[in-house]
C-alpha atoms as a PDB file:
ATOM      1  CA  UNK A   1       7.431  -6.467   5.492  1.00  0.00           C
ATOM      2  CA  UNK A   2       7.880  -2.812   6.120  1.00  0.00           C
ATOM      3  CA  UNK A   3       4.167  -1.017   4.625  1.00  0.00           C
ATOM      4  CA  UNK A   4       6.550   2.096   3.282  1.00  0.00           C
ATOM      5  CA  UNK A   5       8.711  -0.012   1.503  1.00  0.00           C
ATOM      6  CA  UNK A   6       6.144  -2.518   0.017  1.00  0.00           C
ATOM      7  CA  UNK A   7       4.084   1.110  -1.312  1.00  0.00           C
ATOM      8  CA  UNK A   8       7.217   2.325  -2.681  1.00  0.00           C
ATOM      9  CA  UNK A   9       8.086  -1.011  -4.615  1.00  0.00           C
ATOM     10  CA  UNK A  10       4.547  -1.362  -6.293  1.00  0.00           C
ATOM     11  CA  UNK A  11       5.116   2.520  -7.060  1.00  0.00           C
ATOM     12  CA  UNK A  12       8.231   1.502  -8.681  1.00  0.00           C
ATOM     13  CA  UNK A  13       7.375  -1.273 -10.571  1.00  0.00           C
ATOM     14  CA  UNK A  14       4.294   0.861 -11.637  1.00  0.00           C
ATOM     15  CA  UNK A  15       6.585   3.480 -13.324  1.00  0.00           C
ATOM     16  CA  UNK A  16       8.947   0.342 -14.553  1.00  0.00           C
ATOM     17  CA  UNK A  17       6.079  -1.080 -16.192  1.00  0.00           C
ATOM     18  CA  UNK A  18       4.108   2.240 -17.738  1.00  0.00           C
ATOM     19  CA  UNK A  19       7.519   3.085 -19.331  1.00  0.00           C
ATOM     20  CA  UNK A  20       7.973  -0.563 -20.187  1.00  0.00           C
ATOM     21  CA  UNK A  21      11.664  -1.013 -18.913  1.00  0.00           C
ATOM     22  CA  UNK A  22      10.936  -3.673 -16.735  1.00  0.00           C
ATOM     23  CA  UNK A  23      13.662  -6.676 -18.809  1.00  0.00           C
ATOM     24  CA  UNK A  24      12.723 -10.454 -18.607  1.00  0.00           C
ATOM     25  CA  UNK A  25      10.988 -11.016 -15.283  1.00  0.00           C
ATOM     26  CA  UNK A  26      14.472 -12.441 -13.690  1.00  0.00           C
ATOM     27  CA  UNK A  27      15.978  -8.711 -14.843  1.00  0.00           C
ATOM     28  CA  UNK A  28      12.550  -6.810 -13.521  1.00  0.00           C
ATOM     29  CA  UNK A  29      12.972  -9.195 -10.390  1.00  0.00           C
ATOM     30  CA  UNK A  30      16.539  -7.778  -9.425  1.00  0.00           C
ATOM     31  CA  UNK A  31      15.870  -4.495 -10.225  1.00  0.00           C
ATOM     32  CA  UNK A  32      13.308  -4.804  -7.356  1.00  0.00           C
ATOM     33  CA  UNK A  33      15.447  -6.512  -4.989  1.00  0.00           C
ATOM     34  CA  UNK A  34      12.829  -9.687  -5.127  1.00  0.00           C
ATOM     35  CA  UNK A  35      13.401 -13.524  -6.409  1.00  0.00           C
ATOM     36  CA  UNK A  36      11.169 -14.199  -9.722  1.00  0.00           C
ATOM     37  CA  UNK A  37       8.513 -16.113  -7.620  1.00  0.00           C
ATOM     38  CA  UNK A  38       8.166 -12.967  -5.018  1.00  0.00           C
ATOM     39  CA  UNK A  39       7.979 -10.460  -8.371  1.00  0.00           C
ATOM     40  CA  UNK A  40       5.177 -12.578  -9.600  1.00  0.00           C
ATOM     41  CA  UNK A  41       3.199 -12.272  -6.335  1.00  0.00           C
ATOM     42  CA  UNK A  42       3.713  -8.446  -6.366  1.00  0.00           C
ATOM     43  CA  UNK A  43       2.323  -8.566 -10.099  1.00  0.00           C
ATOM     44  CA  UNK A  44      -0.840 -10.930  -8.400  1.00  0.00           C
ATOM     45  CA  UNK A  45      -1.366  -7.979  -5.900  1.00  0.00           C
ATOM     46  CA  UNK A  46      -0.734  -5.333  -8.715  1.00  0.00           C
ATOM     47  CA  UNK A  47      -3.243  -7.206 -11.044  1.00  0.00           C
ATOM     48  CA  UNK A  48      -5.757  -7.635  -8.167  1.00  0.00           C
ATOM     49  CA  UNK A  49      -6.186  -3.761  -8.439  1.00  0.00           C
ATOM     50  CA  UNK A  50      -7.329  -4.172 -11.690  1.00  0.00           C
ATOM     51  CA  UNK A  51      -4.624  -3.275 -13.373  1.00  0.00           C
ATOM     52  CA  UNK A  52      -3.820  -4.791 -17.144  1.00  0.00           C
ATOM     53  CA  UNK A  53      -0.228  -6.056 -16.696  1.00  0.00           C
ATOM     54  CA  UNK A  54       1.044  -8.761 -19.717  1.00  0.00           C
ATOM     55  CA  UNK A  55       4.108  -9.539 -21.173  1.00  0.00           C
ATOM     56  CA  UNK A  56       5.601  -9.256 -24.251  1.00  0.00           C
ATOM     57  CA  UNK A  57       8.221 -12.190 -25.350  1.00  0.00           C
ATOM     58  CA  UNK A  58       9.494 -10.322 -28.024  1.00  0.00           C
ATOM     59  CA  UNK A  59      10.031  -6.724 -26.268  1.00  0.00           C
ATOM     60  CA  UNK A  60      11.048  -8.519 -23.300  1.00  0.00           C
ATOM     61  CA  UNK A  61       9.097  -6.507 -21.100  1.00  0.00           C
ATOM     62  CA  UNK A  62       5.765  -6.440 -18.835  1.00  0.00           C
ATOM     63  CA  UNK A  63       3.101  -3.673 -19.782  1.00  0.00           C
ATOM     64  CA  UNK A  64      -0.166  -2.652 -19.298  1.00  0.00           C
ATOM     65  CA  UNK A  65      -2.587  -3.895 -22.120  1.00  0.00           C
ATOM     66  CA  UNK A  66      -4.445  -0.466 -21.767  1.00  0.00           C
ATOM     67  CA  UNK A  67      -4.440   2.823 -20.529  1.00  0.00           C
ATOM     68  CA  UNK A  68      -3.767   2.784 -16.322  1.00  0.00           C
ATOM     69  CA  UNK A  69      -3.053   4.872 -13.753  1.00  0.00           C
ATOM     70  CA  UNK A  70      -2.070   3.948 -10.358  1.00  0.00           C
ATOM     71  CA  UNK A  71      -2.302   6.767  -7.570  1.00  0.00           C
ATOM     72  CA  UNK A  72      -0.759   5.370  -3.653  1.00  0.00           C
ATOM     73  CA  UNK A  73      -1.346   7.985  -0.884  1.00  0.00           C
ATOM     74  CA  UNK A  74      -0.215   7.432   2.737  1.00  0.00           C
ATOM     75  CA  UNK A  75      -0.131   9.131   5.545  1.00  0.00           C
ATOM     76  CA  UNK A  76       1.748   8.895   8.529  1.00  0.00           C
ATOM     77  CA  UNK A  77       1.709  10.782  11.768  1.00  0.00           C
ATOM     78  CA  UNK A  78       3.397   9.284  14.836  1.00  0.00           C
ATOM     79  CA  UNK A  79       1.305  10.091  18.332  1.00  0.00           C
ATOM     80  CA  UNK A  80       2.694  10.843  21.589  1.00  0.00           C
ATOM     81  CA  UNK A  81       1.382   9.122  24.411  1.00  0.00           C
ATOM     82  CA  UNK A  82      -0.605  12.213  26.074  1.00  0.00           C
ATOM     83  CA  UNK A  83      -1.680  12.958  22.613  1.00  0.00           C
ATOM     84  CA  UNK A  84      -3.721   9.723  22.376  1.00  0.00           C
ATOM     85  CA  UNK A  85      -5.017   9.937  25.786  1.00  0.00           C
ATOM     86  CA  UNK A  86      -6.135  13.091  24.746  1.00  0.00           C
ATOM     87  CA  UNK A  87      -7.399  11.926  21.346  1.00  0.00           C
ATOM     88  CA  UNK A  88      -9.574   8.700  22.817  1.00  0.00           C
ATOM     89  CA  UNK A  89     -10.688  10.270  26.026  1.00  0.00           C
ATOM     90  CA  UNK A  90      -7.781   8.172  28.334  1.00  0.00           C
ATOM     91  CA  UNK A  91      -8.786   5.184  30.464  1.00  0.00           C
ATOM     92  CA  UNK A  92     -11.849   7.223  32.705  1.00  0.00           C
ATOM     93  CA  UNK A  93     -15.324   6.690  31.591  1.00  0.00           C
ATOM     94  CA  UNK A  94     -17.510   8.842  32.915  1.00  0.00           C
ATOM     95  CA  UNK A  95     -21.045   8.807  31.300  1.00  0.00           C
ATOM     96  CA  UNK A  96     -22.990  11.802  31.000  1.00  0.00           C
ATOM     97  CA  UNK A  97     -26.070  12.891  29.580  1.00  0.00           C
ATOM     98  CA  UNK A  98     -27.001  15.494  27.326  1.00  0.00           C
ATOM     99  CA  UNK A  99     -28.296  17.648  29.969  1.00  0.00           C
ATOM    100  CA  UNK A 100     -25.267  17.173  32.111  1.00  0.00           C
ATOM    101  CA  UNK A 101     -26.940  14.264  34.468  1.00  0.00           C
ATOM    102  CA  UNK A 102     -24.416  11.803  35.455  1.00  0.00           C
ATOM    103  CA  UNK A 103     -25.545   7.975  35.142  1.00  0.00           C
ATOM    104  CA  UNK A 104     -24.397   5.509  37.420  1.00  0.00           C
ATOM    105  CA  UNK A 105     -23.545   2.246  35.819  1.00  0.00           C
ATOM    106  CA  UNK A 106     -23.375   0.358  39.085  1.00  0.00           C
END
């Protein structure tokens, strides 16, 4: 599965679920694009995180039993290939010591 698109589903379901507006978990499951058994191993991953997700029967909805935040940062750069040679020294080793004195590792 594409990593974007799995952060910006658990961001998602995060907002569906602080605002509790997720439905039944068949309704909270197409909203997501995912069959029930998928949404309930998203929840697994959510709930490994420590997060307090339950659900309610009567309001039909999942929610967090208390107060939680959930904060996803990425970053994402793509490299050129002379940028990386530049970035882990290439494919030449040449060891040197601090004063300058080349070592042989023949």
């Amino acid at each position: 599965m594409n990593f974007i698109k799995q952060i910006e589903r658990i961001k998602r379901m995060h907002i569906l679920i602080s605002s509790e507006k997720t439905g039944t978990p068949l309704v909270f499951a197409k909203k997501l694009s995912l069959s029930r058994s998928q949404l309930y191993n998203e929840l697994e991953m959510i709930k490994e995180l420590d997060a307090p997700v339950k659900y309610c029967k009567k309001r039909e909805s999942f929610y967090y039993e208390s107060s939680f935040e959930l904060i996803l940062n990425f970053s994402l750069k793509t490299i050129k290939d002379d940028e990386s040679k530049e970035i882990f020294g290439g494919s030449y080793f040449r060891p040197i010591l601090l004063d300058g004195t080349l070592i042989s590792l023949l």
